[in-house]
N, C-alpha and C. Protein backbone atom coordinates (compact mmCIF):
# COMPACT_ATOMS: atom_id res chain seq x y z
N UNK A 1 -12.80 -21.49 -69.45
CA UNK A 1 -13.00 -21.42 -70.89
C UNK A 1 -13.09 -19.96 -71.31
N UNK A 2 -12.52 -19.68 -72.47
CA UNK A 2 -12.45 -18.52 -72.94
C UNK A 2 -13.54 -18.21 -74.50
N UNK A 3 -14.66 -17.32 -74.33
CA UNK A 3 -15.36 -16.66 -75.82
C UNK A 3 -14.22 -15.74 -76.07
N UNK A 4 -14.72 -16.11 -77.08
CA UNK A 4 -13.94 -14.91 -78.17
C UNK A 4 -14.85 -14.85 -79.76
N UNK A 5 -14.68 -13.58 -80.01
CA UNK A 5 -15.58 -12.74 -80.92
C UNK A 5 -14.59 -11.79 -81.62
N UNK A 6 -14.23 -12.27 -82.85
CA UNK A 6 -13.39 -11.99 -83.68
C UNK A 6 -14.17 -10.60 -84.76
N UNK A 7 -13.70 -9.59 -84.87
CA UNK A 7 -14.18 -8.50 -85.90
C UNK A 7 -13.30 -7.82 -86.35
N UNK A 8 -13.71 -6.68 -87.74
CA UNK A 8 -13.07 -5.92 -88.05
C UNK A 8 -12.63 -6.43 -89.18
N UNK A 9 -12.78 -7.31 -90.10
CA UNK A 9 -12.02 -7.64 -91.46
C UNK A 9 -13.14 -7.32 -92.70
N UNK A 10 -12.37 -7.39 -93.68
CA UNK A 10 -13.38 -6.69 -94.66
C UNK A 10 -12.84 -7.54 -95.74
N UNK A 11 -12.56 -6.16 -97.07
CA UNK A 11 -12.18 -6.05 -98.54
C UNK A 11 -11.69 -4.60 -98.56
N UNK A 12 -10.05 -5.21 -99.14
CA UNK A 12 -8.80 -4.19 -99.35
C UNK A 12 -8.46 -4.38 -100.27
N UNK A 13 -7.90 -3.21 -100.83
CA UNK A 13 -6.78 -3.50 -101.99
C UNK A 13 -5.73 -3.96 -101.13
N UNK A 14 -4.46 -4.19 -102.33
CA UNK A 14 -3.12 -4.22 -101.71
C UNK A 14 -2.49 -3.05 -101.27
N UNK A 15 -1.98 -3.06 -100.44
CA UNK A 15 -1.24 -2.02 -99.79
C UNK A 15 -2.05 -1.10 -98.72
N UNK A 16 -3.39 -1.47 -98.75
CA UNK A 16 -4.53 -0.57 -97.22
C UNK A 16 -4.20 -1.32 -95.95
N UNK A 17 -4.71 -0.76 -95.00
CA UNK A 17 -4.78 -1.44 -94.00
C UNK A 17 -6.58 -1.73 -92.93
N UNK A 18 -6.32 -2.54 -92.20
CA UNK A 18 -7.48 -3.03 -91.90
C UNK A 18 -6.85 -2.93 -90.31
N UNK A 19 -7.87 -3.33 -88.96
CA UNK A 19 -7.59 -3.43 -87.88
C UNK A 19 -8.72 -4.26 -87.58
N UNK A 20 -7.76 -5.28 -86.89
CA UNK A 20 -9.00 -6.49 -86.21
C UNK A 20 -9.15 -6.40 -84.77
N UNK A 21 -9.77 -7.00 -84.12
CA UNK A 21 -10.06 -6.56 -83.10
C UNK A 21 -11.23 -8.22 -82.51
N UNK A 22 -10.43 -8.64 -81.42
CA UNK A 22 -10.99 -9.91 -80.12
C UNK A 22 -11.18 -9.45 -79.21
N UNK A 23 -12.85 -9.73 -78.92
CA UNK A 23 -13.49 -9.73 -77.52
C UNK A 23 -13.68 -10.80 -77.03
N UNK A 24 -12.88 -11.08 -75.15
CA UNK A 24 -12.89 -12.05 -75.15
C UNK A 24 -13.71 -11.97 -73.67
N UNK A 25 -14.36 -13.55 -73.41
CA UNK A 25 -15.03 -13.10 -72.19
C UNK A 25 -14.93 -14.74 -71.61
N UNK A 26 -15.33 -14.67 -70.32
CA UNK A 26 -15.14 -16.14 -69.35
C UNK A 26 -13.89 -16.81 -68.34
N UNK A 27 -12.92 -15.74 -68.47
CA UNK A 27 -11.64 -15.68 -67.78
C UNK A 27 -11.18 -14.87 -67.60
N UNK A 28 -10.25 -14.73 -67.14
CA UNK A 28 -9.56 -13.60 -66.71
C UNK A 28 -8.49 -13.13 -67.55
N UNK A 29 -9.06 -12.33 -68.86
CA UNK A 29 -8.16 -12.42 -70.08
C UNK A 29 -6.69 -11.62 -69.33
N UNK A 30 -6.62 -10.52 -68.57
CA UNK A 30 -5.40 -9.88 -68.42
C UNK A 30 -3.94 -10.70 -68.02
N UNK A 31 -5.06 -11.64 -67.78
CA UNK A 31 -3.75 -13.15 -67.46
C UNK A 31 -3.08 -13.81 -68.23
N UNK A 32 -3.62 -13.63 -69.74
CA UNK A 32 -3.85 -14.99 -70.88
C UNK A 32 -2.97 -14.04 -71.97
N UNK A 33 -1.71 -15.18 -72.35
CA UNK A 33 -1.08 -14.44 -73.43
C UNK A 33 -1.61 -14.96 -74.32
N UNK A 34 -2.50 -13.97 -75.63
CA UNK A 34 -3.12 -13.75 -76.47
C UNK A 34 -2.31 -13.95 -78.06
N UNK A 35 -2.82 -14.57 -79.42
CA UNK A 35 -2.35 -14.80 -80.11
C UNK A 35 -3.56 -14.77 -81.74
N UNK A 36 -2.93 -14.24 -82.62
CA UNK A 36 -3.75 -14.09 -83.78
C UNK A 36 -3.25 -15.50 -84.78
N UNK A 37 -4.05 -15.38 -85.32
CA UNK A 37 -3.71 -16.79 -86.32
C UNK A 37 -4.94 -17.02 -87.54
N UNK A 38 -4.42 -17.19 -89.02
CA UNK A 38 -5.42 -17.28 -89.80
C UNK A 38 -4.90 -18.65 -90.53
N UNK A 39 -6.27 -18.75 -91.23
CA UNK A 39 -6.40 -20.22 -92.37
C UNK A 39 -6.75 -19.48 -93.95
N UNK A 40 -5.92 -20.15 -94.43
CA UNK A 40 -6.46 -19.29 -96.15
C UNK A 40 -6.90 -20.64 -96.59
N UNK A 41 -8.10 -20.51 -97.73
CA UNK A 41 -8.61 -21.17 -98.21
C UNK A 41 -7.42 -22.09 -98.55
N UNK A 42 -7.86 -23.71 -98.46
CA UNK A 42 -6.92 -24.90 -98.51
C UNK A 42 -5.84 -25.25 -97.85
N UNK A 43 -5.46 -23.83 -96.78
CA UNK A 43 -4.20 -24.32 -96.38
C UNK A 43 -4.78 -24.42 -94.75
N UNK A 44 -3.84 -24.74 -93.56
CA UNK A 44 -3.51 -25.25 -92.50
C UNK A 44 -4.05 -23.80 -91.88
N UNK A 45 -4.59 -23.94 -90.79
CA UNK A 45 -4.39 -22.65 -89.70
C UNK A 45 -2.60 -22.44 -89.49
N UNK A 46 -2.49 -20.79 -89.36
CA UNK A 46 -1.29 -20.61 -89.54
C UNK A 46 -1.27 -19.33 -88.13
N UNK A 47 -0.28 -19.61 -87.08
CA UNK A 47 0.19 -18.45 -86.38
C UNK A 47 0.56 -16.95 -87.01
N UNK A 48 -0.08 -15.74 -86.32
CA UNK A 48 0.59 -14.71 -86.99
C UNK A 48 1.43 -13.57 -86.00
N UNK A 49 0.70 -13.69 -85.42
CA UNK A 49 1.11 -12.89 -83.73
C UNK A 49 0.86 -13.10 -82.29
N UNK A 50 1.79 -12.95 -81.58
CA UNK A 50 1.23 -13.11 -80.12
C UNK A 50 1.81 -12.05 -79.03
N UNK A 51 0.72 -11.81 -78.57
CA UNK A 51 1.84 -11.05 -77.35
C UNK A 51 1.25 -11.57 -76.03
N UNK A 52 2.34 -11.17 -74.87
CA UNK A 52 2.55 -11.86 -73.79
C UNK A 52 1.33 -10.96 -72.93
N UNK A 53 0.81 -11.64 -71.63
CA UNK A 53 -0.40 -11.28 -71.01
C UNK A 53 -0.53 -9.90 -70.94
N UNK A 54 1.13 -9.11 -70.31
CA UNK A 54 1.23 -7.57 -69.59
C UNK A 54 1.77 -6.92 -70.77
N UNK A 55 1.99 -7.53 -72.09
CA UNK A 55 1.83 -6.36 -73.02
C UNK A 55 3.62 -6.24 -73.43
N UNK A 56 4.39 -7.10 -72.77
CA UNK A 56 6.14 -6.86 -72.35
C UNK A 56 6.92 -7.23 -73.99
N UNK A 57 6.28 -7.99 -74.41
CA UNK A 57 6.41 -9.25 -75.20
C UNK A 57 5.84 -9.38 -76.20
N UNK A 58 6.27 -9.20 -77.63
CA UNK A 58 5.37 -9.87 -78.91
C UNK A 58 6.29 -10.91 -79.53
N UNK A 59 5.40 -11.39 -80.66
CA UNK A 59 6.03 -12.19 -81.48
C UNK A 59 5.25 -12.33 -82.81
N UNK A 60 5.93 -12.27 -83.84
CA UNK A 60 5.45 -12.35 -85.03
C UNK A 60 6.10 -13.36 -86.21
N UNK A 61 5.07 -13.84 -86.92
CA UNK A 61 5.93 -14.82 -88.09
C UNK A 61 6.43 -13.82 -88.82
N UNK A 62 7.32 -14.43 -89.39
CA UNK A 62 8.25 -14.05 -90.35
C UNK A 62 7.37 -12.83 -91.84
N UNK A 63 6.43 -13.72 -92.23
CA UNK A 63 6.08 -13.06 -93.06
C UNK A 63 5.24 -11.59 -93.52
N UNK A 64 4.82 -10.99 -91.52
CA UNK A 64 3.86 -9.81 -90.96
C UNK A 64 5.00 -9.08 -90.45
N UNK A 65 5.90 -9.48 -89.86
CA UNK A 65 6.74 -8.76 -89.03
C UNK A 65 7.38 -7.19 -90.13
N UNK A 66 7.15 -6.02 -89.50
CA UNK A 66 7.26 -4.87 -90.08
C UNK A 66 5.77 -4.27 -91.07
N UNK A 67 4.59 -4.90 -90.97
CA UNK A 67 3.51 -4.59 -91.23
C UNK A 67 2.32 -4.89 -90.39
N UNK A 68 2.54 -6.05 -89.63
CA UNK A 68 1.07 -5.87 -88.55
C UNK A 68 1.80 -5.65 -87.34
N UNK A 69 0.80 -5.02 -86.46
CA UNK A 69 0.88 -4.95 -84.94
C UNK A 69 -0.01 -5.07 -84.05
N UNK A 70 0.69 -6.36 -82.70
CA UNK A 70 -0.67 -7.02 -81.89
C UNK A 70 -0.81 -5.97 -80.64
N UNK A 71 -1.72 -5.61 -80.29
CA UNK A 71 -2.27 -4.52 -79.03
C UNK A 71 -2.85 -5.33 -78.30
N UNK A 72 -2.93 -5.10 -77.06
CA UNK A 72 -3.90 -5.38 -76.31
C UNK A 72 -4.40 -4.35 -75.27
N UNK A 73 -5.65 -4.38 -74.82
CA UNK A 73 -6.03 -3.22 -73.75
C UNK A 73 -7.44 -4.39 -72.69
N UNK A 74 -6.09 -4.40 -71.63
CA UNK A 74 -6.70 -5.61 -70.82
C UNK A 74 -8.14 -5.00 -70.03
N UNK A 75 -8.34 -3.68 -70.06
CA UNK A 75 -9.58 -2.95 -69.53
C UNK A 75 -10.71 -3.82 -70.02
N UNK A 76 -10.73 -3.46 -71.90
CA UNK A 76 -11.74 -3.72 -72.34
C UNK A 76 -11.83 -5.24 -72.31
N UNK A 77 -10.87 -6.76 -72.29
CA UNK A 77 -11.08 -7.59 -72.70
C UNK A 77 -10.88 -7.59 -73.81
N UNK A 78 -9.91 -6.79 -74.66
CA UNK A 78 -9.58 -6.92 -76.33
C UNK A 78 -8.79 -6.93 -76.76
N UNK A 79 -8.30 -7.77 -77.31
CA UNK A 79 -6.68 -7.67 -78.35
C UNK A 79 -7.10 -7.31 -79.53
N UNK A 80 -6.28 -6.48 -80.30
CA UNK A 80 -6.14 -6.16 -81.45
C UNK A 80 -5.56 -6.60 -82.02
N UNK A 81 -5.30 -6.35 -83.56
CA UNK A 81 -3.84 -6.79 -84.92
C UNK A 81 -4.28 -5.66 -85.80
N UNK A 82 -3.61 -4.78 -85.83
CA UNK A 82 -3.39 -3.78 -87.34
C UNK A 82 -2.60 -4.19 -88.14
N UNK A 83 -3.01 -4.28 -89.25
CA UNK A 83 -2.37 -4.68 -90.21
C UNK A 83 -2.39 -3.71 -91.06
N UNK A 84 -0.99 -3.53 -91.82
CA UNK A 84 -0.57 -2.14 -92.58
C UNK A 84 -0.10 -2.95 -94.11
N UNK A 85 0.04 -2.13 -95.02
CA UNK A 85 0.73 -2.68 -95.94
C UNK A 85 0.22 -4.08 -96.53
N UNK A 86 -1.17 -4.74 -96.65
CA UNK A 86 -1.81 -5.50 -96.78
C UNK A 86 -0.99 -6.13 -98.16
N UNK A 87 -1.29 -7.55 -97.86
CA UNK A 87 -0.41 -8.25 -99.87
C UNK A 87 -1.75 -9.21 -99.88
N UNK A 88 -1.85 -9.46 -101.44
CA UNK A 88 -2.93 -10.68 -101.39
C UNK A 88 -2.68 -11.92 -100.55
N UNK A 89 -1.81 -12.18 -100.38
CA UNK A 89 -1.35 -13.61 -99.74
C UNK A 89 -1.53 -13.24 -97.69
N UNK A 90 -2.10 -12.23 -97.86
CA UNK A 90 -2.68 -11.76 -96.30
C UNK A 90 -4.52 -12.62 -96.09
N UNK A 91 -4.75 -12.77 -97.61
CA UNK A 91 -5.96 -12.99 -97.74
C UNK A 91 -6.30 -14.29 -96.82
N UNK A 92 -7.43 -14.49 -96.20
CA UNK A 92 -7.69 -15.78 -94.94
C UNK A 92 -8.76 -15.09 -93.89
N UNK A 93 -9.05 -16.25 -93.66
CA UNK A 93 -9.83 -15.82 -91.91
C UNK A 93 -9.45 -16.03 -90.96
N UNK A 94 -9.03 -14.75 -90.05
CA UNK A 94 -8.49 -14.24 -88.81
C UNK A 94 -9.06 -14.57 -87.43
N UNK A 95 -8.40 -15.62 -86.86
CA UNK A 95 -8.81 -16.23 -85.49
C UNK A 95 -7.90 -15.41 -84.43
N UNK A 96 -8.47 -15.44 -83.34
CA UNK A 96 -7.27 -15.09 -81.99
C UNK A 96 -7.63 -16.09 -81.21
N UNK A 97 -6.85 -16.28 -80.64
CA UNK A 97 -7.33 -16.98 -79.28
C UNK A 97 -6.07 -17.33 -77.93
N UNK A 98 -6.14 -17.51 -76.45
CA UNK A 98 -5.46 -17.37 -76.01
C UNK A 98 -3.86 -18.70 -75.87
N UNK A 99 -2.98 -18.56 -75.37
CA UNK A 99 -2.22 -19.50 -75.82
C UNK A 99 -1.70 -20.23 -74.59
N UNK A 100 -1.56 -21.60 -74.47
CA UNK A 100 -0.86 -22.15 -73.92
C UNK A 100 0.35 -22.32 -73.57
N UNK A 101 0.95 -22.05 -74.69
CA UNK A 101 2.43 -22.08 -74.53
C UNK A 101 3.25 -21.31 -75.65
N UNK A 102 3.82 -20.18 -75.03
CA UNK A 102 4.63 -19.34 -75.64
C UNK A 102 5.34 -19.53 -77.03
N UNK A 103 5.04 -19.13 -78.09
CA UNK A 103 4.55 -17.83 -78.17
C UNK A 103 3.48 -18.12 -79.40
N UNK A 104 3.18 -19.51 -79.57
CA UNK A 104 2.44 -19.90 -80.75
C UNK A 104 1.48 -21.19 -80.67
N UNK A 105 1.24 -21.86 -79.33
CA UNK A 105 0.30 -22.63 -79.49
C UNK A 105 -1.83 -22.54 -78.46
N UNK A 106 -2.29 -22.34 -79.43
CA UNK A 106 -3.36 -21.99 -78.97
C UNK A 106 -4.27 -22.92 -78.22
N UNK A 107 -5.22 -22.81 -77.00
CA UNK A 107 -5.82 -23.34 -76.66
C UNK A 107 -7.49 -22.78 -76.56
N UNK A 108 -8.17 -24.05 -76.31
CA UNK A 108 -9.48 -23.78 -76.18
C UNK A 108 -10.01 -23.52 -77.64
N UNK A 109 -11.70 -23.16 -77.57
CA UNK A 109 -12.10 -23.61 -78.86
C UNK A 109 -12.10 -22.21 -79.42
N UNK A 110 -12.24 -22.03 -80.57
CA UNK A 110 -11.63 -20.98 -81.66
C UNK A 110 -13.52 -20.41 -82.13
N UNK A 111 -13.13 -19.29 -82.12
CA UNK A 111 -14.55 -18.16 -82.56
C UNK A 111 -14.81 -18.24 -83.93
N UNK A 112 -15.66 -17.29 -84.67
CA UNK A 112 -16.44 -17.91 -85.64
C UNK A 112 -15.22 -17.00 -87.05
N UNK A 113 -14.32 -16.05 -86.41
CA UNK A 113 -13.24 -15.67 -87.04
C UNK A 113 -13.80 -14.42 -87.99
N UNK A 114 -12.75 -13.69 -88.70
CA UNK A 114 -12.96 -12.78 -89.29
C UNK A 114 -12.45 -12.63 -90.61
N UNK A 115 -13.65 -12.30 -91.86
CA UNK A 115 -12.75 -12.85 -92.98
C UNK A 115 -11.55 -11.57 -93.55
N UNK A 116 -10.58 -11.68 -94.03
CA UNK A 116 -10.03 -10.50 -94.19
C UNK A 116 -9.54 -10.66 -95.89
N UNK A 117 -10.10 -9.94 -96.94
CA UNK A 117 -9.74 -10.43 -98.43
C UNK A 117 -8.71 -9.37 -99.07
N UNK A 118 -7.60 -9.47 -99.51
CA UNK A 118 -6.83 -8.29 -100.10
C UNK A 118 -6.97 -8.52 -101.65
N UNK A 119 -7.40 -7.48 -102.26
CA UNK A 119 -7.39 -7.81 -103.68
C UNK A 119 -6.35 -7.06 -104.31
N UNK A 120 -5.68 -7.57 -105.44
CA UNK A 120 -4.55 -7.07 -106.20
C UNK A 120 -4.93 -5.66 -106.70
């Protein structure tokens, strides 16, 4: 089983950027391809990024791709997501967690998340 401890989100205008940041502990994260994913008020949890265990490999939805970027630094146990170029519709709370199956489905239970608000 994998913790994870989601931080780093705030209140932005449009167009700042923010950097999130998962600590994860109980496995052997350098193994575990890692994945970000948020829920905006009313809607569905939604995939946003993932990258592969050794770092080789990302993937991004459609709608981040050319403004966030997923890091990881398997030392600390932490994946990151910078997010650049923030739009209101970024607005949601920011989960990571590790994935089962390439490059977008998550397993295990989900942390208490991070809220991230972009205001116009």
């Amino acid at each position: 089983q994998v913790q994870l401890v989601e931080s780093g989100g705030g209140l932005v205008q449009a167009g700042g950027s923010l950097r999130l940041s998962c600590a994860a502990s109980g496995r052997t994260f350098s193994s575990l391809a890692m994945g970000w994913f948020r829920q905006a008020p009313g809607k569905e949890r939604e995939f946003v990024a993932a990258m592969w265990w050794s770092g080789t490999s990302t993937y991004y939805t459609d709608s981040v791709k050319g403004r966030f970027t997923i890091s990881r630094d398997n030392a600390k146990n932490t994946v990151y997501l910078q997010m650049n170029r923030l739009k209101p519709e970024d607005t949601a709370v920011y989960y990571c967690n590790a994935l089962t199956h390439w490059p977008d489905s998550p397993f295990g239970s989900w942390g208490q998340g991070t809220q991230v608000t972009v205001s116009s």
